[in-house]
C-alpha atoms as a PDB file:
ATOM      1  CA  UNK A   1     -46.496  63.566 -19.782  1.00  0.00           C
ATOM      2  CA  UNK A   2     -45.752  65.424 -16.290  1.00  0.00           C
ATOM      3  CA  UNK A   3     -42.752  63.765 -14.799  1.00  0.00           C
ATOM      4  CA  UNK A   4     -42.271  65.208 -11.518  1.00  0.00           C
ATOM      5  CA  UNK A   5     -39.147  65.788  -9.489  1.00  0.00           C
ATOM      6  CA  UNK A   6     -40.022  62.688  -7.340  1.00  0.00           C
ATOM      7  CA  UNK A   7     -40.029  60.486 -10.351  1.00  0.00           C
ATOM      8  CA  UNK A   8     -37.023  61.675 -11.628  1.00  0.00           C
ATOM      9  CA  UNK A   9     -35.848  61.016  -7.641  1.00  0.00           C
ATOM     10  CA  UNK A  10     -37.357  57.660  -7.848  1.00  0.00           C
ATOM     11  CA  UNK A  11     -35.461  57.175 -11.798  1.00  0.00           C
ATOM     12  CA  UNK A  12     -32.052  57.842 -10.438  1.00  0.00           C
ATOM     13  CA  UNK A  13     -32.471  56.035  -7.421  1.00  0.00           C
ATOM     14  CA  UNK A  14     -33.343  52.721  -9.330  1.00  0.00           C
ATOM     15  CA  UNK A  15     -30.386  53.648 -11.673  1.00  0.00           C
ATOM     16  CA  UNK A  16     -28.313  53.631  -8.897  1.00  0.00           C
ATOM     17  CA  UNK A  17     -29.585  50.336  -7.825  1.00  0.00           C
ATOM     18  CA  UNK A  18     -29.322  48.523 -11.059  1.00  0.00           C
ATOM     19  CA  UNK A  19     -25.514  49.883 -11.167  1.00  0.00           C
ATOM     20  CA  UNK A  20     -24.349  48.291  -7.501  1.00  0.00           C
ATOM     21  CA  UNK A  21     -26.389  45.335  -8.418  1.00  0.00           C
ATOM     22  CA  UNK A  22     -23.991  44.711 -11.461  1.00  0.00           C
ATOM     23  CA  UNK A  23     -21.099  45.847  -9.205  1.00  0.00           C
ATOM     24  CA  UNK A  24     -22.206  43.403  -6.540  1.00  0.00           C
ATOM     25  CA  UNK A  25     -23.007  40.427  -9.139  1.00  0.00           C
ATOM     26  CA  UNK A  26     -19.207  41.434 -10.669  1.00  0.00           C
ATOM     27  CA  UNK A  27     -17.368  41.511  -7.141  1.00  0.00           C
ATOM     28  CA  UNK A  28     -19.382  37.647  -6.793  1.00  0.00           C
ATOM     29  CA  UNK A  29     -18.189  36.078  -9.951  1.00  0.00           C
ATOM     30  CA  UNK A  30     -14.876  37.518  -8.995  1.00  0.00           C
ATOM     31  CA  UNK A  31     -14.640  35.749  -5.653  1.00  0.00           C
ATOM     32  CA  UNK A  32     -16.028  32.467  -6.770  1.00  0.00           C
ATOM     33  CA  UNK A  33     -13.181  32.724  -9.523  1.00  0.00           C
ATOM     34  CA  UNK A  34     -10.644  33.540  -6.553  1.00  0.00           C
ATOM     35  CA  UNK A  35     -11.930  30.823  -4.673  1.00  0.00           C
ATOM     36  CA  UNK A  36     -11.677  27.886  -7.089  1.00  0.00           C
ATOM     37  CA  UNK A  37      -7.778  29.279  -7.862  1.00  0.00           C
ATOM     38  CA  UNK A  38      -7.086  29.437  -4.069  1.00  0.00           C
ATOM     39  CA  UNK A  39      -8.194  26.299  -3.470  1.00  0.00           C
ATOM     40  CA  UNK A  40      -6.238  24.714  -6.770  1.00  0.00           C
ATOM     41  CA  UNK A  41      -2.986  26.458  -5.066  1.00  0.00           C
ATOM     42  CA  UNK A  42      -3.980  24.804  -1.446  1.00  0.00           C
ATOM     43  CA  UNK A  43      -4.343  21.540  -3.285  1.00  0.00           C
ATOM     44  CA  UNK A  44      -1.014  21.401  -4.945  1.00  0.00           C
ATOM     45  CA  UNK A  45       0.856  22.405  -1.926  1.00  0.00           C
ATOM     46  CA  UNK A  46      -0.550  20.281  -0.034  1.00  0.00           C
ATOM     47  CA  UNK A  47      -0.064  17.476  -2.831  1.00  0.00           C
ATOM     48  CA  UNK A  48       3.613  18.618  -2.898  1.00  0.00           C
ATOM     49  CA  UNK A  49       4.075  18.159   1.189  1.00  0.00           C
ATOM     50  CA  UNK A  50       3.176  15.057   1.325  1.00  0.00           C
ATOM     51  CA  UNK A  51       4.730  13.617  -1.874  1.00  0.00           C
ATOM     52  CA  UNK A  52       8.164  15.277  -0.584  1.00  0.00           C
ATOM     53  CA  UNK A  53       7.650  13.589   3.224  1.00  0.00           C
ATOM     54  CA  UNK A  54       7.524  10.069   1.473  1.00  0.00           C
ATOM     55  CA  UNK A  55       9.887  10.913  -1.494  1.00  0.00           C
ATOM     56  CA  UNK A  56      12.241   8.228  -1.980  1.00  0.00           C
ATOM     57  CA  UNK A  57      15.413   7.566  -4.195  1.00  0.00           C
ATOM     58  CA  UNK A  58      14.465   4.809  -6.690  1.00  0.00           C
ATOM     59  CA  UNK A  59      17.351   4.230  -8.260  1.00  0.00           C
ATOM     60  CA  UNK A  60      19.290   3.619  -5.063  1.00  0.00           C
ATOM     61  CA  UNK A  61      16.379   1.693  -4.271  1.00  0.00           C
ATOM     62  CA  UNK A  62      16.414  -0.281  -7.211  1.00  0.00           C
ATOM     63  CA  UNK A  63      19.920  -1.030  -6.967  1.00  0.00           C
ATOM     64  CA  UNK A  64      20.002  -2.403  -3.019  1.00  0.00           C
ATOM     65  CA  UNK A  65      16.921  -4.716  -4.527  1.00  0.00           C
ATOM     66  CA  UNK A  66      19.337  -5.628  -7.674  1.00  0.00           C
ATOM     67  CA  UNK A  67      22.119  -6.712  -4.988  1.00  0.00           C
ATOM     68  CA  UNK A  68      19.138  -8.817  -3.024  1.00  0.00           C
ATOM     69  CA  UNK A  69      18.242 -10.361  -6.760  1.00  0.00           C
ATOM     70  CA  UNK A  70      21.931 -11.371  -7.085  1.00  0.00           C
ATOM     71  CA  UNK A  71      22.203 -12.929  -4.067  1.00  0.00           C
ATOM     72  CA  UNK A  72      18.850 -14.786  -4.551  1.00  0.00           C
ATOM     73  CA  UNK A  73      20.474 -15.935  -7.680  1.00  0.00           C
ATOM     74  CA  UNK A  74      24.189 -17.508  -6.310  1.00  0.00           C
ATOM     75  CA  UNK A  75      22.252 -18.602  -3.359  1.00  0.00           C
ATOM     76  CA  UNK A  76      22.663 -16.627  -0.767  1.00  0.00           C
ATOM     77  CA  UNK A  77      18.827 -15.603   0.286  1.00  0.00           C
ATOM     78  CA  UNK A  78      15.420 -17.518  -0.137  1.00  0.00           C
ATOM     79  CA  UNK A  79      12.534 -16.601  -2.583  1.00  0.00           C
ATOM     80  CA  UNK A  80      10.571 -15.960   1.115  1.00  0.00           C
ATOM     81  CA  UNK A  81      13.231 -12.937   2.325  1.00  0.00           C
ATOM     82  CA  UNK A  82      13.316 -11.550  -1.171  1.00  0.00           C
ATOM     83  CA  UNK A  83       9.529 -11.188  -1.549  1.00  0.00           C
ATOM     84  CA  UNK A  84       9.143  -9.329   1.762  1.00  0.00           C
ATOM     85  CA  UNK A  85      11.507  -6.516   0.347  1.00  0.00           C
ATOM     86  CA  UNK A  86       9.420  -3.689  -0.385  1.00  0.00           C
ATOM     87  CA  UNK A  87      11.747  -2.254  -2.877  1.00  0.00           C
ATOM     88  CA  UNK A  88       9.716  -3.071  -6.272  1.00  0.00           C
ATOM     89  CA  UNK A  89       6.709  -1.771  -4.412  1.00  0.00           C
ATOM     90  CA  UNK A  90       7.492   1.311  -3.193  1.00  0.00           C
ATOM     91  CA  UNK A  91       9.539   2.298  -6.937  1.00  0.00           C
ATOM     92  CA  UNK A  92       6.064   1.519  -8.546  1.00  0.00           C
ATOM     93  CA  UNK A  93       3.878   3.536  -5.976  1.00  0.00           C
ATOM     94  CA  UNK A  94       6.126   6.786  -6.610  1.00  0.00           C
ATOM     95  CA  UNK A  95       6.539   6.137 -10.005  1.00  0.00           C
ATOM     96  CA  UNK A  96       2.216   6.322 -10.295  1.00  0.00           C
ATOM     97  CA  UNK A  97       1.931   9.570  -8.127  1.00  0.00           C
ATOM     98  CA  UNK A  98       4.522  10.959 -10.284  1.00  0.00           C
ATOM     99  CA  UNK A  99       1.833   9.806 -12.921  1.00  0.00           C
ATOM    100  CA  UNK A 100      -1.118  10.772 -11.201  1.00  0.00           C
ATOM    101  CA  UNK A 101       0.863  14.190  -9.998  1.00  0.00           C
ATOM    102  CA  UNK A 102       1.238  14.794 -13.803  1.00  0.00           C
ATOM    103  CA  UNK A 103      -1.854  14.250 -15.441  1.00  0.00           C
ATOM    104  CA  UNK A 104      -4.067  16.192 -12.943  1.00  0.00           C
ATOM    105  CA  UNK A 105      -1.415  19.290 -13.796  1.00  0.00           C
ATOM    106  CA  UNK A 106      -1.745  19.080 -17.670  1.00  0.00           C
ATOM    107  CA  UNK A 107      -5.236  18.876 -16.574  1.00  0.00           C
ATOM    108  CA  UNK A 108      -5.565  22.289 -15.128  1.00  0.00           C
ATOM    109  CA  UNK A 109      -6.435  20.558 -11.784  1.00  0.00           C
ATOM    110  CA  UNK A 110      -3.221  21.780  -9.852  1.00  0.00           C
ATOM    111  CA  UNK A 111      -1.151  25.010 -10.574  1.00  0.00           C
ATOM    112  CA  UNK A 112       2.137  23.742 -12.076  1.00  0.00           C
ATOM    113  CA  UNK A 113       3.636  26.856 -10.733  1.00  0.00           C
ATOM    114  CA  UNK A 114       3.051  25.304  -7.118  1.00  0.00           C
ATOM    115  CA  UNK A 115       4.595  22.004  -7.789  1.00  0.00           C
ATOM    116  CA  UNK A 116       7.665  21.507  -5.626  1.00  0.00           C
ATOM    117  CA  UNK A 117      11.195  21.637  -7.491  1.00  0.00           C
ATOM    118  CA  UNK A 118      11.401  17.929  -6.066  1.00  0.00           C
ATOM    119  CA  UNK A 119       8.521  16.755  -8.102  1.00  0.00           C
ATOM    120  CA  UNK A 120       9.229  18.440 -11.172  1.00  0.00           C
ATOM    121  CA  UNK A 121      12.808  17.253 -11.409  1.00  0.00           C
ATOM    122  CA  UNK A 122      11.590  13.552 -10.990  1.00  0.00           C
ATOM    123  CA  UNK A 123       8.791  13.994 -13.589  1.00  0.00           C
ATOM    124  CA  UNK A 124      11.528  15.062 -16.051  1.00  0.00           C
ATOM    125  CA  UNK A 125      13.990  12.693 -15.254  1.00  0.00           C
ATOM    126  CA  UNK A 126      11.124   9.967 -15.669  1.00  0.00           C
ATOM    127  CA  UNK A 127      10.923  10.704 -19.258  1.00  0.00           C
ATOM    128  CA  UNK A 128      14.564  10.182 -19.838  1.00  0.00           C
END
């Protein structure tokens, strides 16, 4: 078999080839991976913001609707003026995002390292 010096051209040339294919095919995988991290880390900032700009206080909350109860009770305001107090609704709505917050981070779904301080704390003082 004669191999001449433009096969052994044409051999390295398509060894060449095959080697930045691989690279190229690595440096692809490596970005999508990137990608679907970056956009986790978007997502739970993002998730954090706007959790933190309509963070609210339930216990004071639930204690300025206790003091609205009592006064419903000796008298002093009607079953109408208590039922328009959004205090029972609002606790319940942060205490399911808290919820929601939680399960998609033990999920993998947003990067607990991104989580405000804010949300963490009330997570753990929900399971008190």
């Amino acid at each position: 078999m004669n191999v001449t010096k433009s096969d052994r051209i044409s051999l390295q040339i398509a060894g060449v080839a095959l080697i930045l294919s691989f690279l190229s095919s690595g440096f692809a995988v490596y970005q999508w991976w990137m990608s679907g991290r970056d956009e986790t880390i978007r997502a739970t900032i993002e998730i954090s913001n706007k959790f933190n700009d309509e963070a609210i206080d339930p216990r004071s909350l639930g204690k300025s609707y206790k003091v609205a109860f009592n006064q419903f009770q000796t008298g002093s305001m009607n079953l109408l003026d208590l039922q328009k107090l959004e205090a029972p609704i609002r606790i319940r709505k942060h205490f399911e995002q808290l919820e929601y917050i939680a399960y998609l981070a033990n999920r993998g779904k947003l990067d607990k390292n991104y989580l405000s301080q804010f949300i963490l704390c009330d997570i753990a003082h929900q399971m008190i």
